[in-house]
Protein backbone atom coordinates (compact mmCIF):
# COMPACT_ATOMS: atom_id res chain seq x y z
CA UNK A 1 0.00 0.00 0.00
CA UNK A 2 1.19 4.03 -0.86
CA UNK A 3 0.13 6.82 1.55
CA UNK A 4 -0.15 9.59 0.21
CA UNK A 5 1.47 12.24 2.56
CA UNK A 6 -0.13 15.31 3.00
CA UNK A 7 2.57 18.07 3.98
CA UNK A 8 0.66 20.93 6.31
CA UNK A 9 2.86 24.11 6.63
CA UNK A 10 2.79 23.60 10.59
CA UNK A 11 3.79 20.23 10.37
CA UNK A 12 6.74 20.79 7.95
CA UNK A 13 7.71 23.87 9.85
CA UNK A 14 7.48 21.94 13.49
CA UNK A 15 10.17 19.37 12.01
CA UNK A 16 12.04 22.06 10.71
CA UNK A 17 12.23 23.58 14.07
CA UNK A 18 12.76 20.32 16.18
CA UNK A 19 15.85 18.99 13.94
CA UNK A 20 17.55 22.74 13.61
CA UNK A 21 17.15 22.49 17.79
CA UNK A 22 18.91 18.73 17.95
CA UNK A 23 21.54 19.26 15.86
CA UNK A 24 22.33 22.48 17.53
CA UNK A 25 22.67 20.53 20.39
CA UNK A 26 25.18 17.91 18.77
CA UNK A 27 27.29 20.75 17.48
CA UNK A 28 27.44 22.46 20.45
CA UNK A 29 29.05 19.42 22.33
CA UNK A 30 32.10 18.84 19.46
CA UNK A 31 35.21 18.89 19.71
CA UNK A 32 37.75 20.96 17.69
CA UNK A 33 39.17 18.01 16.08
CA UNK A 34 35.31 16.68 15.19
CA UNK A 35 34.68 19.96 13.75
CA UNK A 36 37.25 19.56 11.16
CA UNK A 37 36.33 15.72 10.32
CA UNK A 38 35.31 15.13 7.16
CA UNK A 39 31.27 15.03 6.42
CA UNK A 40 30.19 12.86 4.25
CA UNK A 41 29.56 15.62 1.52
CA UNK A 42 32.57 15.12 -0.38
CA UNK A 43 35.15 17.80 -0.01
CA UNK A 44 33.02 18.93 3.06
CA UNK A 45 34.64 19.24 6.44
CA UNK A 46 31.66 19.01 9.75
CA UNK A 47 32.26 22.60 9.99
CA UNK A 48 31.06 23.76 6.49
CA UNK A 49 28.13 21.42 6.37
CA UNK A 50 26.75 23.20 9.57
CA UNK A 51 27.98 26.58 8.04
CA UNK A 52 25.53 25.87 5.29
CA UNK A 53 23.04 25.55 7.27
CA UNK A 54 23.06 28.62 8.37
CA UNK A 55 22.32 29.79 5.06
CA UNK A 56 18.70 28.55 4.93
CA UNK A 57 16.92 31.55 4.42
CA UNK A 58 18.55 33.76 1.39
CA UNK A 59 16.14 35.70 -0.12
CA UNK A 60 17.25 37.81 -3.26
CA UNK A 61 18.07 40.69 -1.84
CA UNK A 62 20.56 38.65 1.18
CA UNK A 63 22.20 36.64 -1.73
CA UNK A 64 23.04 40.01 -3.50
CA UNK A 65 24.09 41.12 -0.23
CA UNK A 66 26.18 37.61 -0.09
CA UNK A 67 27.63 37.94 -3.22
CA UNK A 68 28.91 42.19 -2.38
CA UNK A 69 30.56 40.97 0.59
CA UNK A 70 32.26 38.12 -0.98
CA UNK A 71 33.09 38.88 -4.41
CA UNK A 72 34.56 35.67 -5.19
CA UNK A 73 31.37 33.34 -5.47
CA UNK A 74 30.59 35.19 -8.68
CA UNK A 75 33.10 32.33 -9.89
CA UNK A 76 30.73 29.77 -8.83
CA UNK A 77 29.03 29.09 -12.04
CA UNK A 78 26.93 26.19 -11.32
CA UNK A 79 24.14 25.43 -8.40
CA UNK A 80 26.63 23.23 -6.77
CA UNK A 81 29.47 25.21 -7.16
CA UNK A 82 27.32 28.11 -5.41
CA UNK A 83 26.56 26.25 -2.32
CA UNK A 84 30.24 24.31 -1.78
CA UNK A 85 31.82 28.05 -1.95
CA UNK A 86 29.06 30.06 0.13
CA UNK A 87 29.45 27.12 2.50
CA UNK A 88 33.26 27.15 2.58
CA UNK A 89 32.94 31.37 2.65
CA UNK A 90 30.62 31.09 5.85
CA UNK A 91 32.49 28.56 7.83
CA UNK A 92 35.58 31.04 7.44
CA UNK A 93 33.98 33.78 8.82
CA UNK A 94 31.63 32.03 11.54
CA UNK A 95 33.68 30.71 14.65
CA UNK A 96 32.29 27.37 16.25
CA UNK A 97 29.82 29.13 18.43
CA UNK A 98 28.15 31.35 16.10
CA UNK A 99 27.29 28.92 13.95
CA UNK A 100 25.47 27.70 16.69
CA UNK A 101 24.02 30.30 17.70
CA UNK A 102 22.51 31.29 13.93
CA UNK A 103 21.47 27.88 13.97
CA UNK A 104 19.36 28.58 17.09
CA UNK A 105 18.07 31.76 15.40
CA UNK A 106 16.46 30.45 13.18
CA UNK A 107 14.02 28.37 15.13
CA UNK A 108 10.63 29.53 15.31
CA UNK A 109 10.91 31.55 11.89
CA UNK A 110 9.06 30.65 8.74
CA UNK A 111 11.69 32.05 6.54
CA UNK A 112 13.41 29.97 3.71
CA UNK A 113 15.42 29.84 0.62
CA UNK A 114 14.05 31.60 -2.44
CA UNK A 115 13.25 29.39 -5.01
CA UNK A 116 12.49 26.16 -2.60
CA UNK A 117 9.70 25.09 -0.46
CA UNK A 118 10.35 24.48 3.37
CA UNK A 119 10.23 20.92 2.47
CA UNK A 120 13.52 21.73 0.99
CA UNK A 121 14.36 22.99 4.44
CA UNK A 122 13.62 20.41 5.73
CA UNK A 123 15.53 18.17 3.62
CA UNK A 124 18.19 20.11 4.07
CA UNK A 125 18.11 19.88 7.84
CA UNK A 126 17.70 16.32 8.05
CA UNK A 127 19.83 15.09 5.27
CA UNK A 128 22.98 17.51 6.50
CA UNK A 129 22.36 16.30 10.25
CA UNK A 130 23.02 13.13 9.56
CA UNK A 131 26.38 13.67 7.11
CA UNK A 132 27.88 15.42 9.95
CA UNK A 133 26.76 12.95 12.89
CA UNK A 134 27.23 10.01 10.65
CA UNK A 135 30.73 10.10 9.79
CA UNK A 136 31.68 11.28 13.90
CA UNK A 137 29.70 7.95 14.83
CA UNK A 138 27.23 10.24 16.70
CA UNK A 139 23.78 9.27 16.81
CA UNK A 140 21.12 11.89 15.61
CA UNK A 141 17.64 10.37 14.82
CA UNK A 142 15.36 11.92 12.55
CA UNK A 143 11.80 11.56 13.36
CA UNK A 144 10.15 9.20 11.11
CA UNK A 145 7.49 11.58 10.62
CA UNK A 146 9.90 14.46 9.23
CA UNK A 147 11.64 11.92 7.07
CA UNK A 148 8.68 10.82 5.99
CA UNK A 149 7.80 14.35 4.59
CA UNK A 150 10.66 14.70 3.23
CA UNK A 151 11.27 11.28 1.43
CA UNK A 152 8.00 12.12 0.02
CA UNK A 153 8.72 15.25 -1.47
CA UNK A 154 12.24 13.80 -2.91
CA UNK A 155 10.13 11.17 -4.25
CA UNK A 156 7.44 13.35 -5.98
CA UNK A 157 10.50 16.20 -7.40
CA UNK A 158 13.18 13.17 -8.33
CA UNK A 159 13.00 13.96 -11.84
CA UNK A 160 13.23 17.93 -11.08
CA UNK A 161 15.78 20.37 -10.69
CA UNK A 162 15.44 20.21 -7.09
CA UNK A 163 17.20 16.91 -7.52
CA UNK A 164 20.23 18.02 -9.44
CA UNK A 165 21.61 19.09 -6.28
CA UNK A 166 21.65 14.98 -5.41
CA UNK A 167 23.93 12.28 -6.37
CA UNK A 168 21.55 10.56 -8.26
CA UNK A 169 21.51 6.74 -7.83
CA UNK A 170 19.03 5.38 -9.93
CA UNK A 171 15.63 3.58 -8.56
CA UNK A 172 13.77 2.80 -11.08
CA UNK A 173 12.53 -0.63 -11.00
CA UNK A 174 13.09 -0.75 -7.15
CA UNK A 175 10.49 -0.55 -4.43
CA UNK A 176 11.26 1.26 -1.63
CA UNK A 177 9.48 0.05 1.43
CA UNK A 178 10.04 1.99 4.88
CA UNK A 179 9.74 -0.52 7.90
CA UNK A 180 8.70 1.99 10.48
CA UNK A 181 6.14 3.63 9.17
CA UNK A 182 3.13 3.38 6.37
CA UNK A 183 5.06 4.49 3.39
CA UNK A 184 6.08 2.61 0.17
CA UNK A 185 6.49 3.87 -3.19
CA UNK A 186 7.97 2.26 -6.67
CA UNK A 187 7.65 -1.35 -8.15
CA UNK A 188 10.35 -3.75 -8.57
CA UNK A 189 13.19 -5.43 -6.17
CA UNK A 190 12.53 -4.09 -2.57
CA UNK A 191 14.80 -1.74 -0.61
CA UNK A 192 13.40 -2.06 2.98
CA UNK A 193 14.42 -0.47 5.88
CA UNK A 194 14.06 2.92 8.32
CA UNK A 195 12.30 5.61 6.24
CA UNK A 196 15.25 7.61 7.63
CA UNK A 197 17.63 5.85 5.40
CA UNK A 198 15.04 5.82 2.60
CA UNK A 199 15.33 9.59 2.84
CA UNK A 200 19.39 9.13 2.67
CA UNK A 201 18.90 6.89 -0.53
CA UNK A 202 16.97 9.39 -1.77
CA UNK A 203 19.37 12.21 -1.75
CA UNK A 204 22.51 10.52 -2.96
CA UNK A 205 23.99 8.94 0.13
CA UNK A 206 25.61 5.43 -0.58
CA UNK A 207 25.44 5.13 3.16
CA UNK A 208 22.37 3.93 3.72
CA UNK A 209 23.06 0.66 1.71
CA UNK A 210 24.21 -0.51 5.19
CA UNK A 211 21.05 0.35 6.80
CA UNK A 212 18.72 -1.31 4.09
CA UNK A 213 18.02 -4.66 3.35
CA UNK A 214 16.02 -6.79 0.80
CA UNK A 215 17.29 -7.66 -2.71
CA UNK A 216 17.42 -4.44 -4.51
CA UNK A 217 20.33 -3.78 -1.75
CA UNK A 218 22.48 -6.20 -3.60
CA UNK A 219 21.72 -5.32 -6.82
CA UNK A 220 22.13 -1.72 -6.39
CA UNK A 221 25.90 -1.66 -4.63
CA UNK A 222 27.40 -2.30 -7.97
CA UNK A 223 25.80 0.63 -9.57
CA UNK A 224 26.50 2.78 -6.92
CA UNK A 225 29.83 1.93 -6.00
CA UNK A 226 30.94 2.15 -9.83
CA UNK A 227 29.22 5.88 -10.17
CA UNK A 228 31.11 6.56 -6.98
């Protein structure tokens, strides 16, 4: 059986709030050394993943603002170049505890990206949580009701720009069945497991091979591990 999820702004906005306030928490207890470990976003230390997610609520006007300030991301020419160099940019002029503390700001606010949805946010917030906390062996669940929204709306946009900014592994011809809550989509070999590393899948992360099962596991590791 699908569900259909149904994303209500509160909802969406709630998980928002409730991951940006547990991973400020996480941060907040690192180490210098762990802030410096790599991420799993390649090239990506911990430090400029959570730097980046500071930067969840650009409108027009801040990116122009941005760009003034820091002249050299006009060499960013591509959507992913954009966000590795404002990332790199704001983790060299945020110290440790700032970060945090924009972090914490931004609880409670509705604001967001232009251009996205906050179920980009919340993507975001989930997806980057767990490349910092993954690699430092920390543990940092998401809610299964957050990744839920969020798997959803990765499934529904994967053939979308909002995807480009994903490694894509391919899934068609896959079903992807979470085992912790009501939610299944595609056809084909199943890929069972936490709809938390559905969501991973989802946006790229090779990672959460290890925390799926069911034959579509197997026959998926070569293809990822050769586009790797």
């Amino acid at each position: 059986m699908t569900t259909k999820t149904i994303a209500r702004a509160d909802d969406v906005w709630d998980a928002i709030d409730d991951q940006r306030a547990r991973t400020a928490d996480l941060l907040e207890q690192l180490t210098a050394d762990q802030w410096d470990h790599p991420s799993l976003c390649e090239g990506w230390a911990v430090r400029h993943v959570a730097a980046h997610l500071t930067l969840q609520q650009q409108r027009l006007g801040d990116f122009a603002t941005f760009i003034a300030r820091h002249p050299r991301m006009l060499r960013s020419l591509t959507l992913n170049a954009t966000i590795h160099d404002s990332a790199v940019i704001q983790a060299r002029v945020l110290s440790s505890a700032e970060i945090v503390a924009r972090i914490r700001s931004m609880i409670d606010s509705r604001k967001h990206n232009v251009g996205v949805t906050p179920l980009e946010t919340l993507t975001d917030i989930l997806v980057h949580s767990q490349d910092m906390a993954i690699p430092l062996g920390l543990d940092l669940a998401m809610r299964p009701a957050s990744a839920t929204l969020a798997a959803t709306r990765r499934w529904d946009t994967r053939d979308s720009w909002l995807n480009k900014v994903f490694r894509r592994i391919p899934l068609d011809g896959y079903r992807l069945a979470a085992t912790d809550t009501d939610w299944t989509r595609g056809a084909g070999l199943e890929v069972a497991g936490p709809i938390a590393a559905i969501l991973l899948l989802l946006t790229g992360r090779s990672v959460a091979l290890d925390r799926l099962t069911g034959a579509g596991v197997d026959a998926l590791r070569p293809v990822v591990s050769s586009s790797s």
